[in-house]
N, C-alpha and C. Protein backbone atom coordinates (compact mmCIF):
# COMPACT_ATOMS: atom_id res chain seq x y z
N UNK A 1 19.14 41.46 10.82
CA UNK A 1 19.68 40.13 11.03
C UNK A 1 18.59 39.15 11.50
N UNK A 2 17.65 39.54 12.32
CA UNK A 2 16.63 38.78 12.71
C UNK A 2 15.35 38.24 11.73
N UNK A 3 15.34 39.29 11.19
CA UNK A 3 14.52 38.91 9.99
C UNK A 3 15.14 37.87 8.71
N UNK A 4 16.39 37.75 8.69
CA UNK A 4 17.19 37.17 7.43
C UNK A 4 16.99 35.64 8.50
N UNK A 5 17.41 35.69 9.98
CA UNK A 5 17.22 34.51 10.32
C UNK A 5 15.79 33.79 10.34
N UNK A 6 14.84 34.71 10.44
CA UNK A 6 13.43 34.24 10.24
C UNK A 6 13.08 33.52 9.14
N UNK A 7 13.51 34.23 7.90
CA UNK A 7 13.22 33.95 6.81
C UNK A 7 14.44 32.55 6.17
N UNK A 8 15.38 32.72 6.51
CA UNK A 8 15.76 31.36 6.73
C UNK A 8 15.40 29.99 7.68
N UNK A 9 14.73 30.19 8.84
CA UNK A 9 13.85 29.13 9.44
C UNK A 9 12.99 28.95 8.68
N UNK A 10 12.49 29.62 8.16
CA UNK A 10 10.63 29.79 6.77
C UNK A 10 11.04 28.62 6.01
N UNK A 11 12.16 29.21 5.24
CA UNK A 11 12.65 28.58 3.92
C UNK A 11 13.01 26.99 4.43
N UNK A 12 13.16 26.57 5.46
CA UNK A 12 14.13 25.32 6.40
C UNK A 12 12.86 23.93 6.50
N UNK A 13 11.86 25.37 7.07
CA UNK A 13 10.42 24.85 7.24
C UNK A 13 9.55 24.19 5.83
N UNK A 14 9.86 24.76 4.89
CA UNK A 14 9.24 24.96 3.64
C UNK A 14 9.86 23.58 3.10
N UNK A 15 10.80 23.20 3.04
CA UNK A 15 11.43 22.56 2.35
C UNK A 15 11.35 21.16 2.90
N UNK A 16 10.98 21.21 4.67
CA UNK A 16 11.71 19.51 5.14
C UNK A 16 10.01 19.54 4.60
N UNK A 17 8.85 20.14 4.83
CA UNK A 17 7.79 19.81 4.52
C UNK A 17 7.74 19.51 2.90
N UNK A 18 8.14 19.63 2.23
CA UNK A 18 8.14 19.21 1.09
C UNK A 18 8.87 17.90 0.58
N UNK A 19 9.82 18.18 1.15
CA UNK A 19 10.85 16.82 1.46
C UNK A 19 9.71 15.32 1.73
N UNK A 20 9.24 15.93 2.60
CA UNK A 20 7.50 14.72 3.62
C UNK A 20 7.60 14.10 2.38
N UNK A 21 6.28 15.54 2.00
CA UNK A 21 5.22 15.05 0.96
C UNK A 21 5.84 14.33 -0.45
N UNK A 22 7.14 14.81 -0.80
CA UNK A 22 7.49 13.91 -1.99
C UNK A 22 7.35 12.54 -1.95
N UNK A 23 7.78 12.22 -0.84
CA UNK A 23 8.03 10.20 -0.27
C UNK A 23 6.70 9.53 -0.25
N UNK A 24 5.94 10.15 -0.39
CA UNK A 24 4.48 9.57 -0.56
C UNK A 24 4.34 8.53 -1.72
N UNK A 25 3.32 8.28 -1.72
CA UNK A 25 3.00 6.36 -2.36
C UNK A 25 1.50 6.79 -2.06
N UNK A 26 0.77 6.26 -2.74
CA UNK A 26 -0.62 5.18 -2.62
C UNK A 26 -1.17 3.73 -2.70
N UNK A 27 -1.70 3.67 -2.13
CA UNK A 27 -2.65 2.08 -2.47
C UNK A 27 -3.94 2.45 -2.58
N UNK A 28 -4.36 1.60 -3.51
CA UNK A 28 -6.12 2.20 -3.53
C UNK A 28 -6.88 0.61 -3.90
N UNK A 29 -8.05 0.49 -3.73
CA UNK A 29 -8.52 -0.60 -4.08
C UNK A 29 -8.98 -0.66 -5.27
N UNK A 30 -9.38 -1.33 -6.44
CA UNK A 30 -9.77 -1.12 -7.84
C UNK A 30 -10.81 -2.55 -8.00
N UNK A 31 -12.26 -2.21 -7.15
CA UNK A 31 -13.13 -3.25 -7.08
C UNK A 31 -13.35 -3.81 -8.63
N UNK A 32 -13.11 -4.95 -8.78
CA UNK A 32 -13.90 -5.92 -9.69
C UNK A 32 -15.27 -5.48 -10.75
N UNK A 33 -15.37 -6.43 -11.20
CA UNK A 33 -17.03 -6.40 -11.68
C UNK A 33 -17.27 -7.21 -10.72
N UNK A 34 -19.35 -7.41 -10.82
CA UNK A 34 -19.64 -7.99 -9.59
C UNK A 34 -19.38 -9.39 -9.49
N UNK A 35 -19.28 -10.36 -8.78
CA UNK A 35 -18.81 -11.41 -8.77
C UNK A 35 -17.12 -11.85 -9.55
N UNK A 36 -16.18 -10.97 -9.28
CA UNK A 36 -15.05 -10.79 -9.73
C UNK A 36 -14.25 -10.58 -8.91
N UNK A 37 -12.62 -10.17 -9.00
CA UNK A 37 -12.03 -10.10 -8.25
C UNK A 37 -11.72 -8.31 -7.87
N UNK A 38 -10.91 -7.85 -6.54
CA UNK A 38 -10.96 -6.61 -6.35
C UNK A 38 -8.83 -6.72 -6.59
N UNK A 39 -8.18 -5.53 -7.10
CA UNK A 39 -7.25 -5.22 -6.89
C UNK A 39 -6.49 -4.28 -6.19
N UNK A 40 -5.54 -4.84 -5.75
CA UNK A 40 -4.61 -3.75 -4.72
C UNK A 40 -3.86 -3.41 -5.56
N UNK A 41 -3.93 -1.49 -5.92
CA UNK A 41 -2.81 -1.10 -6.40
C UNK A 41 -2.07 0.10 -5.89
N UNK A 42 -0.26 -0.35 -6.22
CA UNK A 42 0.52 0.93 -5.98
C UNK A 42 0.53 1.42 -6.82
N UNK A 43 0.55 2.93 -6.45
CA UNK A 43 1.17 4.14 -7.49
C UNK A 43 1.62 4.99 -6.36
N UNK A 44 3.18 4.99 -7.07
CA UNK A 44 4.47 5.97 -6.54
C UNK A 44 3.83 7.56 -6.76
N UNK A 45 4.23 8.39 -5.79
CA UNK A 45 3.82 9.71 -6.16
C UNK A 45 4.99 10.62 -5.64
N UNK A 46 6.33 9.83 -5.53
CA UNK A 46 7.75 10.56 -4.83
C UNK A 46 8.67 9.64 -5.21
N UNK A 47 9.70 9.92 -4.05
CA UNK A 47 11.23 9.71 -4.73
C UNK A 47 11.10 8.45 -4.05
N UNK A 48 10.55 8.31 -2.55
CA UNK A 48 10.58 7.30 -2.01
C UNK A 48 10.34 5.86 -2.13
N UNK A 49 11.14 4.95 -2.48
CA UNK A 49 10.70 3.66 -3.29
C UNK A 49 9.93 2.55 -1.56
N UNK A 50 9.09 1.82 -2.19
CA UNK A 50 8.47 1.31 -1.46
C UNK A 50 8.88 -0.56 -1.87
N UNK A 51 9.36 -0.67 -0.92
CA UNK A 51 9.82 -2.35 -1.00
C UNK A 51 9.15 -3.78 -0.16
N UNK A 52 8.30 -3.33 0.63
CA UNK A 52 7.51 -4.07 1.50
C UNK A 52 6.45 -3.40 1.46
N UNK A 53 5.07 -3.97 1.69
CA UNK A 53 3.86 -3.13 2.37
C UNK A 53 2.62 -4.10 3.38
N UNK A 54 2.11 -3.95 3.89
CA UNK A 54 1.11 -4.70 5.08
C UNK A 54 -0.25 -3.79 4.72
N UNK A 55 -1.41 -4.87 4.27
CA UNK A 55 -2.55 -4.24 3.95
C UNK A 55 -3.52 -4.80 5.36
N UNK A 56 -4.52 -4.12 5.52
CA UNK A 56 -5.87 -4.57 5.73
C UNK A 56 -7.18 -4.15 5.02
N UNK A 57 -7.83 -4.81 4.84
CA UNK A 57 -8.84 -4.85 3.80
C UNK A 57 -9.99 -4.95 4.62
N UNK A 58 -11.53 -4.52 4.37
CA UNK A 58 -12.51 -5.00 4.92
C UNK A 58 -13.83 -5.19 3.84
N UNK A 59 -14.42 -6.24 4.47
CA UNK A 59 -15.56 -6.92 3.21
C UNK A 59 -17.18 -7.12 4.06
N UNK A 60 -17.87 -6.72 3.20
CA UNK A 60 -18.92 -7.46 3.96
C UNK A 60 -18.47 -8.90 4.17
N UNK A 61 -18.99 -9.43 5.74
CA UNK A 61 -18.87 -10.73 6.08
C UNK A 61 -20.12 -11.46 5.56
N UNK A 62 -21.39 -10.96 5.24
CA UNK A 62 -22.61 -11.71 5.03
C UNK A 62 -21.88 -12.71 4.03
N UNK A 63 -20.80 -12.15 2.59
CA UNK A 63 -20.36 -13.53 2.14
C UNK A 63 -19.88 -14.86 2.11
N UNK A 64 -19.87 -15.02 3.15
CA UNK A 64 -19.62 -16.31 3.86
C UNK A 64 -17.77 -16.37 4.00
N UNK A 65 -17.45 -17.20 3.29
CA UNK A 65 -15.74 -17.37 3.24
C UNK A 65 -15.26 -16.34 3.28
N UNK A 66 -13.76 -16.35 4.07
CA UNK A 66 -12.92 -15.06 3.73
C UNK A 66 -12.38 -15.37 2.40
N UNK A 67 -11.85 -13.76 1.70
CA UNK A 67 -10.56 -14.10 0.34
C UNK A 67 -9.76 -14.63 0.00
N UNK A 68 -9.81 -14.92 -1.11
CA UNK A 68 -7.67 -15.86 -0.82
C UNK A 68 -7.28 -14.34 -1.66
N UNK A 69 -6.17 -14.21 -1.78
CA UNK A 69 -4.97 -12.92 -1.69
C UNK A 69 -4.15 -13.55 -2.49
N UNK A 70 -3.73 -13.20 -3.64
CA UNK A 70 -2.91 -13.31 -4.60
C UNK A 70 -1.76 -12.42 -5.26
N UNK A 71 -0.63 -12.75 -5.33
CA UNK A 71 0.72 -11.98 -5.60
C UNK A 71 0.12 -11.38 -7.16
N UNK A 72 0.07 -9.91 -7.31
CA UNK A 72 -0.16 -9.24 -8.43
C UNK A 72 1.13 -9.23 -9.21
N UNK A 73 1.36 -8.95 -10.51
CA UNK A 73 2.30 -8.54 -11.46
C UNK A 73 3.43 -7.41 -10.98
N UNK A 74 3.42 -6.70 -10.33
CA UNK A 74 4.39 -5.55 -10.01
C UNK A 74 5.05 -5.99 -8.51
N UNK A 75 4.34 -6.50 -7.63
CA UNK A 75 5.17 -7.21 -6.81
C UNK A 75 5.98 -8.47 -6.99
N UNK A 76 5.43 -9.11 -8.01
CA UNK A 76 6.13 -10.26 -9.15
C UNK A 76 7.10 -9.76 -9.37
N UNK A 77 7.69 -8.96 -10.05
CA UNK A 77 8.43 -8.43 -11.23
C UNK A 77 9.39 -8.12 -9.67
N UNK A 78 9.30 -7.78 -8.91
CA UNK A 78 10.14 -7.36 -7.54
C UNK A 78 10.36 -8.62 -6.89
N UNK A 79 10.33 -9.72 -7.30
CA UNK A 79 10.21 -10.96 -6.25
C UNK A 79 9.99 -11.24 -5.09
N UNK A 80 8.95 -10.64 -4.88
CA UNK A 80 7.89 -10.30 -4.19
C UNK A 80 6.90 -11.67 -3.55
N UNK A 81 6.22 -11.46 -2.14
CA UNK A 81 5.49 -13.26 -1.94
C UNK A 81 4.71 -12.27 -1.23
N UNK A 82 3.36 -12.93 -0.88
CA UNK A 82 2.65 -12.44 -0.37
C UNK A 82 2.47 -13.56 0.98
N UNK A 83 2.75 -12.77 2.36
CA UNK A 83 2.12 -13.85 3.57
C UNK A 83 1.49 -13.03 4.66
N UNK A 84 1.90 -13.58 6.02
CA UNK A 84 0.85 -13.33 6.97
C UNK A 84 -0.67 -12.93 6.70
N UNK A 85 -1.62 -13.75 5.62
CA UNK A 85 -2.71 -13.63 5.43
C UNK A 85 -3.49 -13.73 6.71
N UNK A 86 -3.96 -12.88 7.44
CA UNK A 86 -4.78 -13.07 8.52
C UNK A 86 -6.47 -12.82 8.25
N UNK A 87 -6.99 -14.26 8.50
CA UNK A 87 -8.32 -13.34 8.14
C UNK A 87 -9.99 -13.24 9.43
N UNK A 88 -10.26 -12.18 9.74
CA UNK A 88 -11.35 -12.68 10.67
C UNK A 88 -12.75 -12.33 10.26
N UNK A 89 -14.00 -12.31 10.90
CA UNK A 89 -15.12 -11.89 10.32
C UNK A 89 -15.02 -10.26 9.84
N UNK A 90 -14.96 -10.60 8.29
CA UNK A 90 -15.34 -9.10 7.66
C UNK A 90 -13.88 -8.28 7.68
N UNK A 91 -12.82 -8.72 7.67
CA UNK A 91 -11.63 -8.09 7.73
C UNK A 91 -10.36 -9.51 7.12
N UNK A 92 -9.55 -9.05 6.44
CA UNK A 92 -8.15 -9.75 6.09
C UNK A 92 -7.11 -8.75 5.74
N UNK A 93 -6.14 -9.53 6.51
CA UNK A 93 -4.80 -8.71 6.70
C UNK A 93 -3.50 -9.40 5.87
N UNK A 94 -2.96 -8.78 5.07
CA UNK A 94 -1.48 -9.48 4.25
C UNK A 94 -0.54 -8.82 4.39
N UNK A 95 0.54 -9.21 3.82
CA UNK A 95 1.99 -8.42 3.86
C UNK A 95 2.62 -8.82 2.49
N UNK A 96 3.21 -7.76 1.41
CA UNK A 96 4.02 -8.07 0.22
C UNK A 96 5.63 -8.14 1.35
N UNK A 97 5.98 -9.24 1.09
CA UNK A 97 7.38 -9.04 1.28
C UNK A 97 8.19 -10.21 0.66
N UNK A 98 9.53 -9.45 0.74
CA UNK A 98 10.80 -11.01 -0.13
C UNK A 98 11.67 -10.87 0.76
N UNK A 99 12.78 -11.59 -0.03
CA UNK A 99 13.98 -11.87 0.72
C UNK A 99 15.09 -11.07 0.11
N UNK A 100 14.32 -9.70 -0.61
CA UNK A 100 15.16 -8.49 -1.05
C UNK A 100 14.83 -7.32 -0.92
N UNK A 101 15.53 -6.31 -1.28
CA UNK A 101 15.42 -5.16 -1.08
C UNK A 101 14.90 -4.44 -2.70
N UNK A 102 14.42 -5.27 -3.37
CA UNK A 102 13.93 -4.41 -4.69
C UNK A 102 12.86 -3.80 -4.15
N UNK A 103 13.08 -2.69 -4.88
CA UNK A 103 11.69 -1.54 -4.95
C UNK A 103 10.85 -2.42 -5.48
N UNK A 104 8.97 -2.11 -5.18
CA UNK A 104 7.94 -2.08 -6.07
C UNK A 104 7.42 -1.34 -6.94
N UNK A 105 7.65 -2.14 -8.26
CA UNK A 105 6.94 -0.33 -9.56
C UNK A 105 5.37 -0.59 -9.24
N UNK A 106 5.23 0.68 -9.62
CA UNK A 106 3.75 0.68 -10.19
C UNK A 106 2.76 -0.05 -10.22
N UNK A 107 1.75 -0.29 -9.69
CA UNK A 107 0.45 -1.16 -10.40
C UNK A 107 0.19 -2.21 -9.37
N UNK A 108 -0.27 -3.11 -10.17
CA UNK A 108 -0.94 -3.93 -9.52
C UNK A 108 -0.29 -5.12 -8.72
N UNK A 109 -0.15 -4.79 -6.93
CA UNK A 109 0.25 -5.73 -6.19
C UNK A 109 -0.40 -6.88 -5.91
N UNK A 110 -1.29 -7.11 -5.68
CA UNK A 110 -2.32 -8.27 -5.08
C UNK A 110 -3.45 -8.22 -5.50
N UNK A 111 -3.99 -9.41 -6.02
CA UNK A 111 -5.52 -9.67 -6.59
C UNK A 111 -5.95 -10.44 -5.37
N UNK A 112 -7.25 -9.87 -4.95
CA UNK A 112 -7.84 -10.29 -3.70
C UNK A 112 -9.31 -10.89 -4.67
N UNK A 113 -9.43 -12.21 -4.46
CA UNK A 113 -10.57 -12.86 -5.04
C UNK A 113 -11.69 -13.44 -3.64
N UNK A 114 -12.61 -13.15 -4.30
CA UNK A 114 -14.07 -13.49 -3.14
C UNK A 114 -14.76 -14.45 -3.66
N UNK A 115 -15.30 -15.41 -3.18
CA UNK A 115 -15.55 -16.75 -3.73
C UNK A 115 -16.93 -16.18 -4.36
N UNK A 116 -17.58 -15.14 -3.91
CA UNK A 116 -19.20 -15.06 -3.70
C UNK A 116 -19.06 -13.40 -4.74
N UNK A 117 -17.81 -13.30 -5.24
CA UNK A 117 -17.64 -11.27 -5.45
C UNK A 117 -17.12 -10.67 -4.57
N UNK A 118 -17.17 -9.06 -4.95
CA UNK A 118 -16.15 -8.34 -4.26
C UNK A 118 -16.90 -7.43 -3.03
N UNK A 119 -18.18 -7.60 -2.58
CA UNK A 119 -18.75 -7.73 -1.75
C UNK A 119 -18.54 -6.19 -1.13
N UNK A 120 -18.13 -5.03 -1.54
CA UNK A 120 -17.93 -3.57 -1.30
C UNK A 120 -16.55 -4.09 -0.44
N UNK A 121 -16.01 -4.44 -0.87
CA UNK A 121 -14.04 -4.45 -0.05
C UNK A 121 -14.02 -3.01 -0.23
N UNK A 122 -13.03 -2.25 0.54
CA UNK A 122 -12.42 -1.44 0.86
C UNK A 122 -11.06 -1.52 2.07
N UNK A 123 -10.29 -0.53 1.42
CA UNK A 123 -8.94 -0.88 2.27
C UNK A 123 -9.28 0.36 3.64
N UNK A 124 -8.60 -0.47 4.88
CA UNK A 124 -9.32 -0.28 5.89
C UNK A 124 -7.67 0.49 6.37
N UNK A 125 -6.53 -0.11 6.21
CA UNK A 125 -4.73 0.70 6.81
C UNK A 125 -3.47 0.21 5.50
N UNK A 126 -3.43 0.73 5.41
CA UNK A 126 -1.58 0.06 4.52
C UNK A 126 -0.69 0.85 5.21
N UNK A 127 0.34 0.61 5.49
CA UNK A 127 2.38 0.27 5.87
C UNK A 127 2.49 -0.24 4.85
N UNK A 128 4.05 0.93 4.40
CA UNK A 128 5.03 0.64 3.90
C UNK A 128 6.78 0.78 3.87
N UNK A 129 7.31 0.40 4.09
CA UNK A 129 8.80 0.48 4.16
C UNK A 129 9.25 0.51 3.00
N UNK A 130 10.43 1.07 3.19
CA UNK A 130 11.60 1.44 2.21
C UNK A 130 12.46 0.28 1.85
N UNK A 131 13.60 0.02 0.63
CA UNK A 131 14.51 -1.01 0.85
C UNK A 131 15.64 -0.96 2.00
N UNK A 132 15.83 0.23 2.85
CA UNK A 132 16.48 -0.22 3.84
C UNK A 132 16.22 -0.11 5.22
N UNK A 133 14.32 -0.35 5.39
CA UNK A 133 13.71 -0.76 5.88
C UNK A 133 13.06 0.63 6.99
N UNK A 134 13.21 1.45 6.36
CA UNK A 134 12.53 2.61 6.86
C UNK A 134 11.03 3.08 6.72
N UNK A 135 10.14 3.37 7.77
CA UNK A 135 8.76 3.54 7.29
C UNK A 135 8.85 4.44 5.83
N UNK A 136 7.71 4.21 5.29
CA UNK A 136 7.25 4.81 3.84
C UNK A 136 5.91 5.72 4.07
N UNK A 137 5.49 6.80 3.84
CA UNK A 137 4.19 7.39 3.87
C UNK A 137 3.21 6.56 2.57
N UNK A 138 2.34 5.72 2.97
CA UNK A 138 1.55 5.50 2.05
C UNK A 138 0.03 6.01 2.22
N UNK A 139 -0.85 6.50 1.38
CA UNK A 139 -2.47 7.06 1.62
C UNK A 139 -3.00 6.13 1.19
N UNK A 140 -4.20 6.31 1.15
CA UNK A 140 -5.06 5.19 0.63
C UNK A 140 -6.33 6.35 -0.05
């Protein structure tokens, strides 16, 4: 009996951990050519739909100006806005969000343009929530 209960905790164990890892998401950055723009993109890798997300980004500052941050095609298609652009030396911070609960598909959320190029950007944290507003596991 002890062993059947063991092996049912195993199996209990096995599963919420898998359960995790399905809900996963990515964002990755997809730098430009040089003097071009860099893109933020999602790709779903679970069941878990992702309806909001909060980036930070980091750039060399030697380029003088911070980025402007632009609503990509797949957060479009979700009616989707991009705000709280925060930006300080060598770092800018945004948020995809609407005034709904549509999921985001696939691809490309935000075009981040550099007046000077894409200056080695790399994404520095992303958050994401669910449509009924539950954290989301996203990697980068």
């Amino acid at each position: 009996m002890k062993r059947l209960v063991k092996s049912y905790g195993v199996l209990l164990v096995i599963l919420a951990l898998s359960a995790i890892t399905a809900q996963a998401a990515s964002v990755t950055i997809a730098a430009g050519a040089p003097g071009g723009a860099a893109q933020v993109v999602l790709k779903s890798s679970g069941s878990e739909a992702v309806s909001a997300l909060s980036c930070t980004i980091g750039y060399d500052p030697a380029i003088g100006a911070a980025p402007s941050v632009v609503i990509g095609p797949a957060a479009k298609a979700a009616d989707k806005k991009i705000m709280a652009v925060k930006s300080g030396k060598g770092v800018t911070g945004f948020s995809i969000v609407g005034m709904n609960n549509t999921r985001i598909g696939d691809g490309v959320v935000a075009t981040i343009e550099f007046p000077n190029g894409d200056s080695g950007v790399k994404l520095i944290s992303v958050q994401g929530s669910t449509p009924d507003g539950k954290a989301v596991t996203l990697t980068k």
